[in-house]
PDB file of N, CA and C in Angstrom:
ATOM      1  N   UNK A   1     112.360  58.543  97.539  1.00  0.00           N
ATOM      2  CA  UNK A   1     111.076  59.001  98.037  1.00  0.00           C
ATOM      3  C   UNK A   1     110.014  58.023  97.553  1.00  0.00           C
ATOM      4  N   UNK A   2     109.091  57.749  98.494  1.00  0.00           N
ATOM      5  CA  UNK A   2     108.067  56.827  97.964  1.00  0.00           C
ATOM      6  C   UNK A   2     106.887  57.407  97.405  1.00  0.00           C
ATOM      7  N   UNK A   3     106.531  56.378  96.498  1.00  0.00           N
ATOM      8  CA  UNK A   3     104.726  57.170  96.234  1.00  0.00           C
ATOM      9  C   UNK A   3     104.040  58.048  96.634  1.00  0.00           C
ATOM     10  N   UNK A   4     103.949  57.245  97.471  1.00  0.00           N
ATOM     11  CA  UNK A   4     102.604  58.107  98.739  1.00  0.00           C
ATOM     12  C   UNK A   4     103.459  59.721  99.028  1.00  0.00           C
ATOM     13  N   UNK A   5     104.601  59.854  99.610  1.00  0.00           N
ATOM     14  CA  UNK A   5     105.484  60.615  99.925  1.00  0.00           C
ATOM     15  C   UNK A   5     105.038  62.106  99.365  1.00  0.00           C
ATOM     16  N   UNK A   6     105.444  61.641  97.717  1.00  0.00           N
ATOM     17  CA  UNK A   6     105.634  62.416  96.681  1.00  0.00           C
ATOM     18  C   UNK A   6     103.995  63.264  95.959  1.00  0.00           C
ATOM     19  N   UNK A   7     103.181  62.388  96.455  1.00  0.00           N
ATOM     20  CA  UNK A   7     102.242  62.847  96.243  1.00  0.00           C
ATOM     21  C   UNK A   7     101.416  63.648  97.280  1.00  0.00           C
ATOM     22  N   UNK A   8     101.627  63.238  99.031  1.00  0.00           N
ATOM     23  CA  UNK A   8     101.730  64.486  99.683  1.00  0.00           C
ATOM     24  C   UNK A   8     102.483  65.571  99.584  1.00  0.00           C
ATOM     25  N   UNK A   9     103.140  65.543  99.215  1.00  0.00           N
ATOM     26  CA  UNK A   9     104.362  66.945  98.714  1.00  0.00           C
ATOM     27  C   UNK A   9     103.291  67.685  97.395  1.00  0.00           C
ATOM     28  N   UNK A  10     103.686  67.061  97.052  1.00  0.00           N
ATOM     29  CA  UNK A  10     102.580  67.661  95.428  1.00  0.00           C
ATOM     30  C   UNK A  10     101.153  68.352  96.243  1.00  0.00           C
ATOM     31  N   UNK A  11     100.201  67.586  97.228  1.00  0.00           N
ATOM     32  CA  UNK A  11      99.537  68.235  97.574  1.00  0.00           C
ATOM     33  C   UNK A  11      99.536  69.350  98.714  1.00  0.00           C
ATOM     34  N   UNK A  12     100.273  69.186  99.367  1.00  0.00           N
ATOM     35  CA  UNK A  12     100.942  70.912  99.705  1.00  0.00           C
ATOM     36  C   UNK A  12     101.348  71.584  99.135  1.00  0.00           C
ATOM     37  N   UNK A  13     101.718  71.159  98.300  1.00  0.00           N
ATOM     38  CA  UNK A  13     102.336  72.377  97.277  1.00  0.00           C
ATOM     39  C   UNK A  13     101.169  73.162  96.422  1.00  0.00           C
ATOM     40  N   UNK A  14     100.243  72.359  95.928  1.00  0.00           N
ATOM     41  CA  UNK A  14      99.199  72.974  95.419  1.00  0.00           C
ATOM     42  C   UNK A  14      97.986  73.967  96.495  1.00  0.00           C
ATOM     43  N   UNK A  15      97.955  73.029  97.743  1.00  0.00           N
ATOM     44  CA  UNK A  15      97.458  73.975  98.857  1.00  0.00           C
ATOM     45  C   UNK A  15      98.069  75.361  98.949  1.00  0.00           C
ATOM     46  N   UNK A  16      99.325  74.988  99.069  1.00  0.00           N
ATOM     47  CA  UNK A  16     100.154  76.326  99.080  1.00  0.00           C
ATOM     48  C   UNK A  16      99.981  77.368  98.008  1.00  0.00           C
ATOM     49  N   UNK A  17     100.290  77.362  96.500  1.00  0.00           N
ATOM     50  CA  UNK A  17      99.855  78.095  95.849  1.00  0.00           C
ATOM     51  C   UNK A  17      98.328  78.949  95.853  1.00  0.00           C
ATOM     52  N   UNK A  18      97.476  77.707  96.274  1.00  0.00           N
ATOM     53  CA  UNK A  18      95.773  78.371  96.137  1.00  0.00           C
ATOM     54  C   UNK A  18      95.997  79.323  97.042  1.00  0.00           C
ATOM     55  N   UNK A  19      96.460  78.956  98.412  1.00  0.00           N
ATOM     56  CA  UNK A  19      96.563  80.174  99.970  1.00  0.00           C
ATOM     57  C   UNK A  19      96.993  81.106  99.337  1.00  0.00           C
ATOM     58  N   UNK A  20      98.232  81.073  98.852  1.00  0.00           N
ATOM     59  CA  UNK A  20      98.554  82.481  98.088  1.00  0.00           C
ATOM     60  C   UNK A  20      98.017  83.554  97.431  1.00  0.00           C
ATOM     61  N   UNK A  21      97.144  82.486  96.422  1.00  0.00           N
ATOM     62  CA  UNK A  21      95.956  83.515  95.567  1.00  0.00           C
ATOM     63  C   UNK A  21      95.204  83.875  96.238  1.00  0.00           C
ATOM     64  N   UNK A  22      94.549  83.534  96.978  1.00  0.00           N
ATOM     65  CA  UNK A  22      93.771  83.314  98.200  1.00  0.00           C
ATOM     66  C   UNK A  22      93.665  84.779  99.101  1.00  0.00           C
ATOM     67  N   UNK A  23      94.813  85.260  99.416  1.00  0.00           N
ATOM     68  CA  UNK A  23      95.602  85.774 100.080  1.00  0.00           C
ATOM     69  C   UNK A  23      95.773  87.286  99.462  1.00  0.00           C
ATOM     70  N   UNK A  24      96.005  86.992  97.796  1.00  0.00           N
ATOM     71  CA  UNK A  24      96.401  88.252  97.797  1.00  0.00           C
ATOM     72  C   UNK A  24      97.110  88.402  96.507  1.00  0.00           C
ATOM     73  N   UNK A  25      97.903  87.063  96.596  1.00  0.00           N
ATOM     74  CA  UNK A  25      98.956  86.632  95.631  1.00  0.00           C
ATOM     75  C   UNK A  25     100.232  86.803  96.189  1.00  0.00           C
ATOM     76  N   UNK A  26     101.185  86.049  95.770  1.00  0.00           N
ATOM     77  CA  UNK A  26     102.249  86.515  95.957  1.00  0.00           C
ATOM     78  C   UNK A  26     102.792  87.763  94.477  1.00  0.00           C
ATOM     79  N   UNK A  27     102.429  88.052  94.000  1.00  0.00           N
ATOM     80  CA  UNK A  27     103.175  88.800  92.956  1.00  0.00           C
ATOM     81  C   UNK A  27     103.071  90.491  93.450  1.00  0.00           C
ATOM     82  N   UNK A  28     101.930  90.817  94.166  1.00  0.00           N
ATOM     83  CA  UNK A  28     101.699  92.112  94.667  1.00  0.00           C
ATOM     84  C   UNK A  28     100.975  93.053  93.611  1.00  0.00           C
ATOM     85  N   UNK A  29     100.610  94.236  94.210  1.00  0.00           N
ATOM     86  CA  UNK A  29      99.803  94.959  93.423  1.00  0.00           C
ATOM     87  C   UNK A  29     100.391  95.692  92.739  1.00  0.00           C
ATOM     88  N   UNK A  30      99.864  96.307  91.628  1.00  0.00           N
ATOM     89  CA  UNK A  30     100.377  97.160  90.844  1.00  0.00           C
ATOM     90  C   UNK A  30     101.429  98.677  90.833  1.00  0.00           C
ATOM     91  N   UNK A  31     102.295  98.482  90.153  1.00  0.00           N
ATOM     92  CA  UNK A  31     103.213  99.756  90.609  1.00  0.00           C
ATOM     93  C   UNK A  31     102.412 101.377  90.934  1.00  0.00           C
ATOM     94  N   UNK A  32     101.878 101.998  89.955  1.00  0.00           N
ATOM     95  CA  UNK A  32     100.893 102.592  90.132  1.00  0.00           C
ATOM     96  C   UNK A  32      99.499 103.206  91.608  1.00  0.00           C
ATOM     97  N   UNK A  33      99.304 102.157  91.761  1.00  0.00           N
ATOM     98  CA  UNK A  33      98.574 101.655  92.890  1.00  0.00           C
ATOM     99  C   UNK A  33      99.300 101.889  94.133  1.00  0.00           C
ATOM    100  N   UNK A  34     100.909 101.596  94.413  1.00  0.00           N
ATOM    101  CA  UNK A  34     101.586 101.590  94.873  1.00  0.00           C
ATOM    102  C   UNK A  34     102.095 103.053  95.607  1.00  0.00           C
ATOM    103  N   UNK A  35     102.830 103.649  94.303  1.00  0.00           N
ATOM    104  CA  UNK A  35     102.670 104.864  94.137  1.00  0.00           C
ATOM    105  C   UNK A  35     101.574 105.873  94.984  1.00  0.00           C
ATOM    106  N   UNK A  36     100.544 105.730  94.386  1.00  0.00           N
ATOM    107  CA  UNK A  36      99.644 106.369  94.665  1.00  0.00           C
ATOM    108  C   UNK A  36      99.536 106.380  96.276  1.00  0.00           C
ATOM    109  N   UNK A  37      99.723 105.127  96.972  1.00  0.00           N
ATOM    110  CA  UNK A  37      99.628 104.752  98.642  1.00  0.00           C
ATOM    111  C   UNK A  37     100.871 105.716  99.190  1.00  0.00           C
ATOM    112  N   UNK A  38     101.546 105.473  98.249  1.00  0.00           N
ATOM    113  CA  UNK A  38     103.043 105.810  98.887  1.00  0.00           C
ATOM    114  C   UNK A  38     103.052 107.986  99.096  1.00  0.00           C
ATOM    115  N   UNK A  39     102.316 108.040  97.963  1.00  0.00           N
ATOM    116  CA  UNK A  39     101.747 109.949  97.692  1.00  0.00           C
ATOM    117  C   UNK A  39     100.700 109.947  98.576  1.00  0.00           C
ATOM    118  N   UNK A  40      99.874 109.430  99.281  1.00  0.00           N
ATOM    119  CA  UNK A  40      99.265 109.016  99.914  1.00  0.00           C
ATOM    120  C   UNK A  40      99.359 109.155 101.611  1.00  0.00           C
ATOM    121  N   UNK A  41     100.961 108.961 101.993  1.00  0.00           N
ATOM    122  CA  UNK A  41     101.633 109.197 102.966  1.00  0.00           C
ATOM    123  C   UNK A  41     101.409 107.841 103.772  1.00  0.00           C
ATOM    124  N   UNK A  42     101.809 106.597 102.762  1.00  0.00           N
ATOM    125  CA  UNK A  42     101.567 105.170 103.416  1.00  0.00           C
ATOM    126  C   UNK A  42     102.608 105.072 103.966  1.00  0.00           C
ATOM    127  N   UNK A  43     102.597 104.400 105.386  1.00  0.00           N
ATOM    128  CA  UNK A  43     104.152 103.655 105.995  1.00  0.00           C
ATOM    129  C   UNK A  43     104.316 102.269 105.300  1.00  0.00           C
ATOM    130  N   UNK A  44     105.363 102.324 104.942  1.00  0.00           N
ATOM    131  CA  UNK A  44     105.855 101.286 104.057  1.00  0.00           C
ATOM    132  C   UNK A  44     106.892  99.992 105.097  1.00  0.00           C
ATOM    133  N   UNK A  45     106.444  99.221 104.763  1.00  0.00           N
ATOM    134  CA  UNK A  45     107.413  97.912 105.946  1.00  0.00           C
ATOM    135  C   UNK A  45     108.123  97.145 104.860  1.00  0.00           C
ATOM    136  N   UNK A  46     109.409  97.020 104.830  1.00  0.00           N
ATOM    137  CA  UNK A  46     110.158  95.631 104.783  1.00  0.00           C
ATOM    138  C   UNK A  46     109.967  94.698 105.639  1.00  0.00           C
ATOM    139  N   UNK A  47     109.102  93.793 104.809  1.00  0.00           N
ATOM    140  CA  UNK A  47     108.917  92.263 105.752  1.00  0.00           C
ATOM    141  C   UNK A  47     109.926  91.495 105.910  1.00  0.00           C
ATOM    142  N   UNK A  48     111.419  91.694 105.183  1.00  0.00           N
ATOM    143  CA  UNK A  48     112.279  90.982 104.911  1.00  0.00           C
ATOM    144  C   UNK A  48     113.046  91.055 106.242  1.00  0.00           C
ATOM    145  N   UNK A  49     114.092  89.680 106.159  1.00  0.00           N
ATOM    146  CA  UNK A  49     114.841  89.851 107.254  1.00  0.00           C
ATOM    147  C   UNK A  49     116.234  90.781 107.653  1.00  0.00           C
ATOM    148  N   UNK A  50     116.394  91.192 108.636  1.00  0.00           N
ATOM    149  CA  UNK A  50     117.449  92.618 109.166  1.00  0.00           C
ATOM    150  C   UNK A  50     118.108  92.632 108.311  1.00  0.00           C
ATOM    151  N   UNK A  51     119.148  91.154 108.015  1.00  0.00           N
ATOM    152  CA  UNK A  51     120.135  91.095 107.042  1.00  0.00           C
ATOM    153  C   UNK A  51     119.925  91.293 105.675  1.00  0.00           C
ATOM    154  N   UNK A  52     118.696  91.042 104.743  1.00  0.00           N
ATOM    155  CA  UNK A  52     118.178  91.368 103.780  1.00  0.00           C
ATOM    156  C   UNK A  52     118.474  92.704 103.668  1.00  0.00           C
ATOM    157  N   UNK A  53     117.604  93.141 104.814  1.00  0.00           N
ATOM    158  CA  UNK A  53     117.726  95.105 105.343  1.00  0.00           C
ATOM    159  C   UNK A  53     118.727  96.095 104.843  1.00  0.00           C
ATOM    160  N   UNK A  54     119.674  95.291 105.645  1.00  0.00           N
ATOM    161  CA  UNK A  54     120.714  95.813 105.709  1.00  0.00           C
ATOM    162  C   UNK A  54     121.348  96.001 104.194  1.00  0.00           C
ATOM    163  N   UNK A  55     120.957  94.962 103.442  1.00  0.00           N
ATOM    164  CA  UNK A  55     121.758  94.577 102.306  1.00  0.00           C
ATOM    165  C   UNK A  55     121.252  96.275 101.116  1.00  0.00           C
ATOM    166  N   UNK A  56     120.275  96.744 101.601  1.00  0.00           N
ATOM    167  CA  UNK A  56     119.604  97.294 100.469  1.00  0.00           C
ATOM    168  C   UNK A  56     118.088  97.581 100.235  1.00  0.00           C
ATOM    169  N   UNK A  57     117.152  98.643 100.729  1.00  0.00           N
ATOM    170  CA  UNK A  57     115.630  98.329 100.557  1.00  0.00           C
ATOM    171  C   UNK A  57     115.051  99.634 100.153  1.00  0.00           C
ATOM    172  N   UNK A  58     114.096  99.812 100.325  1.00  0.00           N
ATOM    173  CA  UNK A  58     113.230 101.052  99.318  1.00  0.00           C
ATOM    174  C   UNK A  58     113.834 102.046 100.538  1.00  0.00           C
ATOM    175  N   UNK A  59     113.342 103.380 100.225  1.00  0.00           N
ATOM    176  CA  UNK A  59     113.553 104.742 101.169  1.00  0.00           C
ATOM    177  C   UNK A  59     112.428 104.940 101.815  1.00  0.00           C
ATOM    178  N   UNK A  60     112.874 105.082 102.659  1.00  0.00           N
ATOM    179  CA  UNK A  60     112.233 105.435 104.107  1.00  0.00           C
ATOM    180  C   UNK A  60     111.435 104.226 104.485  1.00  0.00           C
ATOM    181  N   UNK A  61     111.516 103.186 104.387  1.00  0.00           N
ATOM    182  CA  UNK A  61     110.656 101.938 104.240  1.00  0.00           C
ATOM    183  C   UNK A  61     111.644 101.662 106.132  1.00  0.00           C
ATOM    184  N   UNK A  62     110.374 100.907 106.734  1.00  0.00           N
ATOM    185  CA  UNK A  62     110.815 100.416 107.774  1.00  0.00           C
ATOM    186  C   UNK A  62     111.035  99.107 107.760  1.00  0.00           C
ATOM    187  N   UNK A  63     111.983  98.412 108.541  1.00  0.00           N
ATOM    188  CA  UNK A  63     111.930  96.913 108.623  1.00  0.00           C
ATOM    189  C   UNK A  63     111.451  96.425 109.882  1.00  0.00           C
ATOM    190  N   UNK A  64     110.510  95.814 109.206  1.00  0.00           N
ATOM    191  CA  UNK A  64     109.455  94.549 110.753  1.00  0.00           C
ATOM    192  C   UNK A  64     109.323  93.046 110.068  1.00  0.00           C
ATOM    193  N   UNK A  65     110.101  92.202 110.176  1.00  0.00           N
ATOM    194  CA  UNK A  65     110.338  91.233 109.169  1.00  0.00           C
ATOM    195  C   UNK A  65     108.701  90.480 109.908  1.00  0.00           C
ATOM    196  N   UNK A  66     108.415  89.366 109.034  1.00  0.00           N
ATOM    197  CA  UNK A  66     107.069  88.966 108.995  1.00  0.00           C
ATOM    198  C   UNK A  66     107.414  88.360 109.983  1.00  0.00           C
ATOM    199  N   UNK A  67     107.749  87.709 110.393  1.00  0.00           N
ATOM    200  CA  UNK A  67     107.975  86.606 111.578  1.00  0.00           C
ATOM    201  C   UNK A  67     107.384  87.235 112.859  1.00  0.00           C
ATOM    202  N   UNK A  68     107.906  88.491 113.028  1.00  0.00           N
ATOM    203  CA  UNK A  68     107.465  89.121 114.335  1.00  0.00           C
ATOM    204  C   UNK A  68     106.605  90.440 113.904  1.00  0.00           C
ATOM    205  N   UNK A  69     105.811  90.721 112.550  1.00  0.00           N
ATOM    206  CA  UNK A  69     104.759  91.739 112.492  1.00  0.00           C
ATOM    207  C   UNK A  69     103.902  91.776 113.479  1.00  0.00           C
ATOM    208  N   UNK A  70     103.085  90.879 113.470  1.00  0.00           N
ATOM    209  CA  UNK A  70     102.289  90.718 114.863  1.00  0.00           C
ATOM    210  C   UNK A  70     102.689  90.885 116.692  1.00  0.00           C
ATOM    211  N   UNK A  71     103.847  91.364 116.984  1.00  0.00           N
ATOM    212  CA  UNK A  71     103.525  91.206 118.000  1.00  0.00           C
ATOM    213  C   UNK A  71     104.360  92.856 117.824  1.00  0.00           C
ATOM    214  N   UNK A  72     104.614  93.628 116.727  1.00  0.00           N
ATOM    215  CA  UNK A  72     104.788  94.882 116.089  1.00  0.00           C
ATOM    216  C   UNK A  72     104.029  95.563 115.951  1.00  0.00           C
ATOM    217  N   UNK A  73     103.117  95.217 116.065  1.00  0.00           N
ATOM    218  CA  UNK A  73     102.072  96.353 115.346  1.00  0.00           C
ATOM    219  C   UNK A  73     101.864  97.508 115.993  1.00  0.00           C
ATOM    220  N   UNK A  74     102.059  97.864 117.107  1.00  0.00           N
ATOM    221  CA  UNK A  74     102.113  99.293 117.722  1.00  0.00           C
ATOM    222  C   UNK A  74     103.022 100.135 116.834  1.00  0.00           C
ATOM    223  N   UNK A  75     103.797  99.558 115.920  1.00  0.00           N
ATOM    224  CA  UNK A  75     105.113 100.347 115.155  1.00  0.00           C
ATOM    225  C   UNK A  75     104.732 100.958 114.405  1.00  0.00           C
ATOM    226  N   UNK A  76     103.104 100.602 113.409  1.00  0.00           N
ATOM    227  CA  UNK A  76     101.965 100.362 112.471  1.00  0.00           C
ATOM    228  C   UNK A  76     100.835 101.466 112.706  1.00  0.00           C
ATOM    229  N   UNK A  77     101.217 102.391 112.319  1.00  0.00           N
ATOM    230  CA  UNK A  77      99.889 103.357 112.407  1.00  0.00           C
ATOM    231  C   UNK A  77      98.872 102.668 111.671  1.00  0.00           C
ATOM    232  N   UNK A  78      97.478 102.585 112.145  1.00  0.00           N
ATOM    233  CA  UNK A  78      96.366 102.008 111.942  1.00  0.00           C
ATOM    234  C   UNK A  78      95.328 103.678 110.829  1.00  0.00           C
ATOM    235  N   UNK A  79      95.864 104.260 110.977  1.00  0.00           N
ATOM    236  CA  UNK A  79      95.279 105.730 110.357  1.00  0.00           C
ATOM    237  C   UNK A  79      95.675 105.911 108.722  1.00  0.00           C
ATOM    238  N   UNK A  80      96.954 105.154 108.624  1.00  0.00           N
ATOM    239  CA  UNK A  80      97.468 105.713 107.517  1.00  0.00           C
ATOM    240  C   UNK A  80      97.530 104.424 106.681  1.00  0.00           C
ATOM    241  N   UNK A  81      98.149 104.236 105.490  1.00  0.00           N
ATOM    242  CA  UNK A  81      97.913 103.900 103.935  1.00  0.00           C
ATOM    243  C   UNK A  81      99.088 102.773 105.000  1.00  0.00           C
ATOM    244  N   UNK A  82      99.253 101.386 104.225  1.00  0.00           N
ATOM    245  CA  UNK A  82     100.402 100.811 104.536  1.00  0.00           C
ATOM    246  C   UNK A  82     100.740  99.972 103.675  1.00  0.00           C
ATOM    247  N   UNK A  83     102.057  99.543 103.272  1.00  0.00           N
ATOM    248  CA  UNK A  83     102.602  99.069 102.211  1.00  0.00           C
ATOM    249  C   UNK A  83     103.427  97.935 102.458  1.00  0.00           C
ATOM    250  N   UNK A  84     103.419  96.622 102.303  1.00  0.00           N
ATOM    251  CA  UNK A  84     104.209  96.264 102.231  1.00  0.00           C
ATOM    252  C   UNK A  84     105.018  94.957 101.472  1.00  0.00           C
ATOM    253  N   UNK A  85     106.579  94.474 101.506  1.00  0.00           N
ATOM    254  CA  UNK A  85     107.202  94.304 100.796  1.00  0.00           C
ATOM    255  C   UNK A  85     107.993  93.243 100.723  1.00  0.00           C
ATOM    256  N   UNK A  86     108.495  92.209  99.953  1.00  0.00           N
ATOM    257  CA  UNK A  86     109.660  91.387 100.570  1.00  0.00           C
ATOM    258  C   UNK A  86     110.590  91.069  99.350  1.00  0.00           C
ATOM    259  N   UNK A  87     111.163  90.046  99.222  1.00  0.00           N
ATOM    260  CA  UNK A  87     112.025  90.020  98.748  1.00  0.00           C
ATOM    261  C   UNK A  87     111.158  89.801  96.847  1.00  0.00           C
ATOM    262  N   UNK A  88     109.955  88.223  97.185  1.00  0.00           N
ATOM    263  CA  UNK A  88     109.500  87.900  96.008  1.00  0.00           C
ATOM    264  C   UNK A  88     107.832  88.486  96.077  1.00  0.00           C
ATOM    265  N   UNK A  89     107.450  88.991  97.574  1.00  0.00           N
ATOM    266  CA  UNK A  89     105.680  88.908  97.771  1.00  0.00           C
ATOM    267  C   UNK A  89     105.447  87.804  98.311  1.00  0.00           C
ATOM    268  N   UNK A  90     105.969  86.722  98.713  1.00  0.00           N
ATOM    269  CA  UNK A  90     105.104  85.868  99.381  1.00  0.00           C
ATOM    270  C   UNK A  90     105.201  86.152 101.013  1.00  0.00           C
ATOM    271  N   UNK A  91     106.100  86.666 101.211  1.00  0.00           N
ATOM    272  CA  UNK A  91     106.350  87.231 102.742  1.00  0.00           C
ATOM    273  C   UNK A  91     105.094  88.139 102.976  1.00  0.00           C
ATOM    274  N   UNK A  92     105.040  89.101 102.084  1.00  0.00           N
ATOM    275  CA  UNK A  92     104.479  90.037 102.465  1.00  0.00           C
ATOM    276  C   UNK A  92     103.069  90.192 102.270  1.00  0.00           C
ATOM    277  N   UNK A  93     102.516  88.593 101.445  1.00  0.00           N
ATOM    278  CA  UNK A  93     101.290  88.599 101.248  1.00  0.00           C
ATOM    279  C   UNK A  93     101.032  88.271 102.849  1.00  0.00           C
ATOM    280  N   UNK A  94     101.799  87.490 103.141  1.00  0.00           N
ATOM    281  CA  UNK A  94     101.262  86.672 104.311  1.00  0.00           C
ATOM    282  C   UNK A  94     101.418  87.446 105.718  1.00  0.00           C
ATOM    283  N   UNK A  95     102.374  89.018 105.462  1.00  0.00           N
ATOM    284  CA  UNK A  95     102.336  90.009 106.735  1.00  0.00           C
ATOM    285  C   UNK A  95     100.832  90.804 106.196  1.00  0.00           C
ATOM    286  N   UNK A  96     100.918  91.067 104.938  1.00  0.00           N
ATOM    287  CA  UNK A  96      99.392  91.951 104.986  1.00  0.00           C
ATOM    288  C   UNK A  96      98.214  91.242 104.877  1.00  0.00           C
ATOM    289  N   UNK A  97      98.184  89.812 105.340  1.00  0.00           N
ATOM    290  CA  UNK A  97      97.046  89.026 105.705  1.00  0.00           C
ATOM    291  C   UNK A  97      96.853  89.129 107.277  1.00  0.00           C
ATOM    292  N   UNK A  98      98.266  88.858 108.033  1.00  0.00           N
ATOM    293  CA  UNK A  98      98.079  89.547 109.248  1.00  0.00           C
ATOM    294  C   UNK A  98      97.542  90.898 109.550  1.00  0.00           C
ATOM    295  N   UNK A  99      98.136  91.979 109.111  1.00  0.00           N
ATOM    296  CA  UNK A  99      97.708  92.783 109.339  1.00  0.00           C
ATOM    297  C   UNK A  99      96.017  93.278 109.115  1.00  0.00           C
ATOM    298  N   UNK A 100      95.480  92.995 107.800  1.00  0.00           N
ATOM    299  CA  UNK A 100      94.283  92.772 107.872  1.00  0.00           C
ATOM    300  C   UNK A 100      93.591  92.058 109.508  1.00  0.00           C
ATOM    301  N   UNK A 101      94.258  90.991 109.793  1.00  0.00           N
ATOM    302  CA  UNK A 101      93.372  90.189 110.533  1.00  0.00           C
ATOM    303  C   UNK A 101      93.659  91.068 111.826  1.00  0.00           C
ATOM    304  N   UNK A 102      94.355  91.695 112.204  1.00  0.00           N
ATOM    305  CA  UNK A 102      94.623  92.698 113.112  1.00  0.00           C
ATOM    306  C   UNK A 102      94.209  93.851 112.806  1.00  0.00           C
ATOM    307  N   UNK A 103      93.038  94.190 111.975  1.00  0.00           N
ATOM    308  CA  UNK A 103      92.433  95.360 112.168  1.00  0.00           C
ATOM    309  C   UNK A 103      92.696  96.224 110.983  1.00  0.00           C
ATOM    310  N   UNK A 104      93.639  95.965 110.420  1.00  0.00           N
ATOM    311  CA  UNK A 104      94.076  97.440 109.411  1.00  0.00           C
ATOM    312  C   UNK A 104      93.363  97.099 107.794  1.00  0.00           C
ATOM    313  N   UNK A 105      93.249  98.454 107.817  1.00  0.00           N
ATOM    314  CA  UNK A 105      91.721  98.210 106.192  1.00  0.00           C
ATOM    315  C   UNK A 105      92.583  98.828 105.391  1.00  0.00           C
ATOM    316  N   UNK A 106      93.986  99.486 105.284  1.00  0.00           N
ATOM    317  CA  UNK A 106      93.840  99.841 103.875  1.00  0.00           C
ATOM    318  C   UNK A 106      95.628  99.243 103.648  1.00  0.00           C
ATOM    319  N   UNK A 107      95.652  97.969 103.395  1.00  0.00           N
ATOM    320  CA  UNK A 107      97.104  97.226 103.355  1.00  0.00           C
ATOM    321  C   UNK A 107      97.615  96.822 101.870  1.00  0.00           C
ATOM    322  N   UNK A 108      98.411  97.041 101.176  1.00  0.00           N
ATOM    323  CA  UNK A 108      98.673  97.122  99.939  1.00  0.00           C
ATOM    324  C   UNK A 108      99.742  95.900  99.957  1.00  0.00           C
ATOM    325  N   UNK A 109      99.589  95.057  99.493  1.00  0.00           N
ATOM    326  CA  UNK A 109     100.749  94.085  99.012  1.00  0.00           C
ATOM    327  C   UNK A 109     101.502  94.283  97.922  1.00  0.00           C
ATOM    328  N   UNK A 110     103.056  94.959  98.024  1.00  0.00           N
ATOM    329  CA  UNK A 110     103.634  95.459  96.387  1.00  0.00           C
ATOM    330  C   UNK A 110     104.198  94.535  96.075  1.00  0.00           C
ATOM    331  N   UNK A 111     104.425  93.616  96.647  1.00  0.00           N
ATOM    332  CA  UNK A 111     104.989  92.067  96.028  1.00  0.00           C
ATOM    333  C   UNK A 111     106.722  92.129  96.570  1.00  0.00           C
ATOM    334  N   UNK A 112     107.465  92.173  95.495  1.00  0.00           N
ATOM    335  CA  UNK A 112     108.804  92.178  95.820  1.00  0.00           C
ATOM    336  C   UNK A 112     109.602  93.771  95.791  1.00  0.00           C
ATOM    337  N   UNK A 113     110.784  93.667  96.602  1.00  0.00           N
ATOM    338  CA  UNK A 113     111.673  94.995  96.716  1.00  0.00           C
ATOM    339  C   UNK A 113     111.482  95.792  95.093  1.00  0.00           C
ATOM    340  N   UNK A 114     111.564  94.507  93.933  1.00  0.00           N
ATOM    341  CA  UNK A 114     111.911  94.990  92.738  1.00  0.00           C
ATOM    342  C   UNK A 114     110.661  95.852  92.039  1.00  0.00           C
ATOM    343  N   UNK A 115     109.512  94.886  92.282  1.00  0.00           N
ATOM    344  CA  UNK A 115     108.429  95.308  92.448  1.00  0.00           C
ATOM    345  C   UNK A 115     107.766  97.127  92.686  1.00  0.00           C
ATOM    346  N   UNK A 116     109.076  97.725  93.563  1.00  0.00           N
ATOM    347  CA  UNK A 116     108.656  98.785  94.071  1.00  0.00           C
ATOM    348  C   UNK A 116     108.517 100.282  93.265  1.00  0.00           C
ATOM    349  N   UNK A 117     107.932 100.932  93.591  1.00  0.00           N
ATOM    350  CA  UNK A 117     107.953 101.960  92.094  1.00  0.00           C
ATOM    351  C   UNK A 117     109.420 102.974  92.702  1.00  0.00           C
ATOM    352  N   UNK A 118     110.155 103.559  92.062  1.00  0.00           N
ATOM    353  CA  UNK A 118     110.987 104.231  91.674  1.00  0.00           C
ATOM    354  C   UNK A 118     110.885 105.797  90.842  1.00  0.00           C
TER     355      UNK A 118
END
């Protein structure tokens, strides 16, 4: 890899992190907080992909993997609390940035599956 190369890489990469914070974070919000959305009667989304899905995810949680949230959102009650989730939070910062930008005001980023309260 050359110079120049390596040092555009480096600066996407740092772009990338700021978007994140930016965004929301990738780490997600607090368990608690979470909770509370979830008592709340929030619909909860797995942003992750089917196969992820399949593998294992919170209860009653729906899967709309991020890739295609947006053209989902009829799936998305706009009334109620919404939650959502992925494997680490960076998926899901970047579905509940969509969703924001599509209208919805009360979007909770819990970061990762592990993340999730129990």
């Amino acid at each position: 890899m050359s110079g120049n190369n390596f040092w555009i890489l480096a600066a996407v990469g740092v772009v990338a992190v700021v978007a994140i914070r930016m965004l929301g974070g990738a780490g997600g919000a607090g368990g608690s907080m979470v909770m509370e959305k979830i008592k709340a009667g929030a619909v909860i989304v797995d942003v992750r992909s089917p196969e992820e899905f399949a593998g294992g995810s919170y209860p009653g949680a729906k899967n709309i993997p991020v890739q295609v949230i947006g053209s989902r959102l009829s799936e998305i009650p706009r009334d109620k609390p919404v939650v959502v989730f992925c494997r680490s939070g960076a998926r899901s910062s970047a579905a509940a940035a969509t969703l924001k930008q599509a209208g919805y005001t009360d979007v909770t980023n819990a970061g990762g599956l592990g993340d999730m309260p129990r």
